[in-house]
C-alpha atoms as a PDB file:
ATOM      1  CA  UNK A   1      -8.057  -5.432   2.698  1.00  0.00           C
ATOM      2  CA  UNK A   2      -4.648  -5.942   3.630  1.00  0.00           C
ATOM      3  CA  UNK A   3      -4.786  -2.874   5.775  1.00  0.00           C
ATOM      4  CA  UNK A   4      -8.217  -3.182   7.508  1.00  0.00           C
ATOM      5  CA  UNK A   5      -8.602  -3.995  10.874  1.00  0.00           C
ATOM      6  CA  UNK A   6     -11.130  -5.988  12.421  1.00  0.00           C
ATOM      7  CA  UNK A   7     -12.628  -2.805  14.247  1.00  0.00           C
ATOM      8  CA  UNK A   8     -12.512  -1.694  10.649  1.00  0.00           C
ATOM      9  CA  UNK A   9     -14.429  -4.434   9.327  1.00  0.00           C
ATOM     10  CA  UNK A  10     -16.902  -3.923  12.125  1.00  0.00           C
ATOM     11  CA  UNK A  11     -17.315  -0.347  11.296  1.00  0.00           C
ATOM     12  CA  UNK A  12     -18.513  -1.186   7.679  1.00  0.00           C
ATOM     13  CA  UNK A  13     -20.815  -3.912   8.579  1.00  0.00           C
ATOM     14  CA  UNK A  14     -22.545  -1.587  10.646  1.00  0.00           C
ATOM     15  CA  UNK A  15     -22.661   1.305   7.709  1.00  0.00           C
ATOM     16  CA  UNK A  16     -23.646  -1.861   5.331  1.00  0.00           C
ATOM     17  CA  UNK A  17     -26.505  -2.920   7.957  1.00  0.00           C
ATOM     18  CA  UNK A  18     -27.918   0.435   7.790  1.00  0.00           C
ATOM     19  CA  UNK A  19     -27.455   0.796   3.936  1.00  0.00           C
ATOM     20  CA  UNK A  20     -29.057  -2.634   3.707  1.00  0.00           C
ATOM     21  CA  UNK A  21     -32.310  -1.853   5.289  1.00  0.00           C
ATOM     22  CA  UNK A  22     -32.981  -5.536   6.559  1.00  0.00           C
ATOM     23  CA  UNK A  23     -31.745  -7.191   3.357  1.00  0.00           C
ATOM     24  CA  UNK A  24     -29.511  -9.720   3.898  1.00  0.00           C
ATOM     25  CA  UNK A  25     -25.934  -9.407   2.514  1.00  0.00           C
ATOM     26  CA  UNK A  26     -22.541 -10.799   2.852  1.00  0.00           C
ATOM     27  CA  UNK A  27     -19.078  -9.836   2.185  1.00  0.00           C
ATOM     28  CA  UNK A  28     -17.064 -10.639  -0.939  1.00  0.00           C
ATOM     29  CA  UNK A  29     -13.692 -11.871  -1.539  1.00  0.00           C
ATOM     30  CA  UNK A  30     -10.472  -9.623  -0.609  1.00  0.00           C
ATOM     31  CA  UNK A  31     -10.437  -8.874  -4.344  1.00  0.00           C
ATOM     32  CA  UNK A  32     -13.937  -7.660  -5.145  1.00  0.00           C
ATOM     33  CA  UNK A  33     -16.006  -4.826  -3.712  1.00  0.00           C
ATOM     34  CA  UNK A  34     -17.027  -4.871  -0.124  1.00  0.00           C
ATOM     35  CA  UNK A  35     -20.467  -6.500  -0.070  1.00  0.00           C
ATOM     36  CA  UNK A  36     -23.734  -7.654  -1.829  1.00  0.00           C
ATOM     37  CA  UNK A  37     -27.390  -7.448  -1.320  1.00  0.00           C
ATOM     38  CA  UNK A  38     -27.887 -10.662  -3.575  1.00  0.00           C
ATOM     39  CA  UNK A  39     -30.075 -10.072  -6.705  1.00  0.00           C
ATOM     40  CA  UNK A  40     -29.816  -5.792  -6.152  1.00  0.00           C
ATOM     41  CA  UNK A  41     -26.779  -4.857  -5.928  1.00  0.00           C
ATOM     42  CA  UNK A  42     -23.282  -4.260  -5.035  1.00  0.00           C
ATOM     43  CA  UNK A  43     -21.802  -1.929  -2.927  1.00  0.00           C
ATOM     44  CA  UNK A  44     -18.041  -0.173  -1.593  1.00  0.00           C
ATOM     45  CA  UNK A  45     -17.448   0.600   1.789  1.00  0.00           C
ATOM     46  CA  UNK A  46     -15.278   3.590   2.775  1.00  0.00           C
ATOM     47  CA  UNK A  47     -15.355   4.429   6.668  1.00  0.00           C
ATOM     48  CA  UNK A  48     -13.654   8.068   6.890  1.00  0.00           C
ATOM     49  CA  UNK A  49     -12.378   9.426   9.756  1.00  0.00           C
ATOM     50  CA  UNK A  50     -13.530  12.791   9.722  1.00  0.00           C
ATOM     51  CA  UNK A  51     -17.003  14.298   9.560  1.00  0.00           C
ATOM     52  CA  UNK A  52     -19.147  14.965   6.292  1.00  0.00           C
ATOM     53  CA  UNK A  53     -17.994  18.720   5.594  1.00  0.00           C
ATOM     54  CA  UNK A  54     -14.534  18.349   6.461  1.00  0.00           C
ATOM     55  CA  UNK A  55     -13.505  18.157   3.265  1.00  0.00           C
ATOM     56  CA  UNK A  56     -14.987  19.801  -0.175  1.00  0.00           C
ATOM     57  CA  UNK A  57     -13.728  16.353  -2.134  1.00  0.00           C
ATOM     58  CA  UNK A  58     -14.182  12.922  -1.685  1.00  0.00           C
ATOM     59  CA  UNK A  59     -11.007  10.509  -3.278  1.00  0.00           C
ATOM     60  CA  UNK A  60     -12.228   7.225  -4.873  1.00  0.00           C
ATOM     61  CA  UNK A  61      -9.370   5.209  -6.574  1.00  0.00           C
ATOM     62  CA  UNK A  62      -9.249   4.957 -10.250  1.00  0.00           C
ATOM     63  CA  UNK A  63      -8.570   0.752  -9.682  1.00  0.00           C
ATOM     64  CA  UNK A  64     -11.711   0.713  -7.188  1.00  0.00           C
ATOM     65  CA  UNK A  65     -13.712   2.864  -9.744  1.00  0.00           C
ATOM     66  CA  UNK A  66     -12.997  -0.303 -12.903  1.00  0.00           C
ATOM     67  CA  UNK A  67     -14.018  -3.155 -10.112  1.00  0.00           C
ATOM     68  CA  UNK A  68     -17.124  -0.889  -9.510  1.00  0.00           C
ATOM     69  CA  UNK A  69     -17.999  -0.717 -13.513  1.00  0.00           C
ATOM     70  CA  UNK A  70     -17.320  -4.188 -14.010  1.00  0.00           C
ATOM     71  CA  UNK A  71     -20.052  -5.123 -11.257  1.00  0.00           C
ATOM     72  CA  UNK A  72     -22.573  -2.233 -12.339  1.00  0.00           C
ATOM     73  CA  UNK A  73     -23.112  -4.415 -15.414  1.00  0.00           C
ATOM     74  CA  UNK A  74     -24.953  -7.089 -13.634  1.00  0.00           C
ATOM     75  CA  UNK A  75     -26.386  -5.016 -10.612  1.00  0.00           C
ATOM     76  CA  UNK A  76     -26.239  -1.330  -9.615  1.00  0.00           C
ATOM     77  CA  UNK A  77     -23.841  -1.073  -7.408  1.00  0.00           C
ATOM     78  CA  UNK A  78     -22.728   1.895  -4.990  1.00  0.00           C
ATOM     79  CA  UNK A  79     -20.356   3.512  -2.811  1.00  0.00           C
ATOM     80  CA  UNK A  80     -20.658   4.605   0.704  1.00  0.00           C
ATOM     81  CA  UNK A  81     -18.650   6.356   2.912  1.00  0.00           C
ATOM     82  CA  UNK A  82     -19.181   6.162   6.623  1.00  0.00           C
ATOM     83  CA  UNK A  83     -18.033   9.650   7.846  1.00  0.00           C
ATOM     84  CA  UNK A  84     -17.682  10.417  11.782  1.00  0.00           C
ATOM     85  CA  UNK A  85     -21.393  12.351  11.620  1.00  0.00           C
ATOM     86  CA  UNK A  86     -22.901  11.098   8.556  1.00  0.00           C
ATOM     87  CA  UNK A  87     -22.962   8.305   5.768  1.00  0.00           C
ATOM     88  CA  UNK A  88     -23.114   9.174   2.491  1.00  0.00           C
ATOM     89  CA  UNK A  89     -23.987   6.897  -0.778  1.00  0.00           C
ATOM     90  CA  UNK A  90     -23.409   7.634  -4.541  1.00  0.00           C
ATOM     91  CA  UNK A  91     -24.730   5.208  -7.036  1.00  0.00           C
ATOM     92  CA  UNK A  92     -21.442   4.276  -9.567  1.00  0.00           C
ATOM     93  CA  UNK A  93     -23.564   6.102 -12.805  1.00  0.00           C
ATOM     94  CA  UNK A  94     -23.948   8.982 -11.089  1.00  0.00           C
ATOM     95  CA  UNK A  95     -20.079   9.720 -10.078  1.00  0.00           C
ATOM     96  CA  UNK A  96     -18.225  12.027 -12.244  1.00  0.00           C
ATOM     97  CA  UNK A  97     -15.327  14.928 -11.054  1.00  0.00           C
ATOM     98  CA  UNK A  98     -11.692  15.227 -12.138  1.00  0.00           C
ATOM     99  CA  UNK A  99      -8.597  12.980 -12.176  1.00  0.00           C
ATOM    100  CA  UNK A 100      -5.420  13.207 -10.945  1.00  0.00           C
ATOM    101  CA  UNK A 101      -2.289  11.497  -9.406  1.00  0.00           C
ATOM    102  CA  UNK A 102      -2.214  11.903  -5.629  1.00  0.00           C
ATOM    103  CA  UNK A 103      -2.725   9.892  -2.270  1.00  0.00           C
ATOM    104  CA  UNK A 104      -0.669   9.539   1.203  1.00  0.00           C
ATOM    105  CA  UNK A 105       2.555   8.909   1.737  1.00  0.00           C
ATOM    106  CA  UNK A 106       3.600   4.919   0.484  1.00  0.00           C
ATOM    107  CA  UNK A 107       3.090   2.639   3.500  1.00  0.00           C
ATOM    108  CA  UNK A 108       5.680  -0.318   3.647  1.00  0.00           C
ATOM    109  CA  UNK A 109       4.077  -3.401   1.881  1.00  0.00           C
ATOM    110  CA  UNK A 110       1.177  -1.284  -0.211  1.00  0.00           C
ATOM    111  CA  UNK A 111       1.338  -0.897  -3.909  1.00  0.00           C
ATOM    112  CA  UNK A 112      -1.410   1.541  -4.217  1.00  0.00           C
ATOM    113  CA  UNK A 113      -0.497   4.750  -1.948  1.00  0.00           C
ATOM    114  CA  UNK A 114       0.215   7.119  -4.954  1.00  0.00           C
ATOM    115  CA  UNK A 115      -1.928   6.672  -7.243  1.00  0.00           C
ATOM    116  CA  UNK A 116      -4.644   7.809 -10.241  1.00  0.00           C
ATOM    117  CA  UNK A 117      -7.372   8.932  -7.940  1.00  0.00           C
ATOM    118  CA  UNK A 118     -10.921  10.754  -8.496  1.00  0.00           C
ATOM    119  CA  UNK A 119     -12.366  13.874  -6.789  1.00  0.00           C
ATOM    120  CA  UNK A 120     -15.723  13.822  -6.273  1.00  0.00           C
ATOM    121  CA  UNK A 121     -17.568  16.812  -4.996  1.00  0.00           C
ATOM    122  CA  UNK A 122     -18.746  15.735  -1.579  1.00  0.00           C
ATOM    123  CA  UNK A 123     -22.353  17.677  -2.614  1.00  0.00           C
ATOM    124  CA  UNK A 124     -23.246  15.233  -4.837  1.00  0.00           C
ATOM    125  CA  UNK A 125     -23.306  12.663  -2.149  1.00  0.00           C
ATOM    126  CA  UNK A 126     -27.013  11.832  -0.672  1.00  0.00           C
ATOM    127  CA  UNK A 127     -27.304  11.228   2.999  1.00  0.00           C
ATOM    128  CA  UNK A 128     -28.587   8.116   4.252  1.00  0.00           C
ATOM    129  CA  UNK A 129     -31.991   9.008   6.240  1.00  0.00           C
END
């Protein structure tokens, strides 16, 4: 969160308002995943600035992938990604692809720039309606 702007946090409350359906939800601590539809589950917001197909992959951080498993034992919980044309959701069970070190270049002030990341085939994504 250190890095996100407040058009940034207005860009996922709008991807979360359309994930959400009309369910209320609210935004978690700087520490946790993005938001939660109390009592169904939790969800990660990642607003991408490019469209859908740019890219084959999708990167997810290995560190964001353990805070997701630790919530999808009390609620299923899921990542989105807000692309310039699309937005995309993966339920946490259903992610799998391959590992490796990678990431941009280290920004003064971040710890996490370079980093064990996963690459998830951006097919396996399901558009929201």
């Amino acid at each position: 969160m250190r890095f996100e702007t407040a058009k940034d946090l207005e860009k996922e409350a709008a991807v979360m308002e359309r994930f959400a359906k009309g369910n209320p939800f609210h935004k978690l601590g700087k520490h946790d995943l993005d938001f939660c539809i109390p009592g169904r589950c939790y969800v990660e917001v990642k607003c991408i600035n490019s469209s859908s197909t740019a890219y084959d992959v999708q990167i997810i951080s290995l560190i964001k992938l353990v805070k997701m498993q630790e919530m999808a034992r009390k609620l299923p919980t899921f990542i989105i990604f807000g692309y310039t044309d699309k937005i995309k959701y993966i339920n946490f069970i259903d992610i799998d692809g391959y590992i490796k070190h990678s990431g941009r270049e280290q920004r003064d002030g971040a710890a996490n720039d370079r980093e064990l990341l996963l690459f998830l085939d951006r097919k396996k994504l399901t558009e929201l309606y």
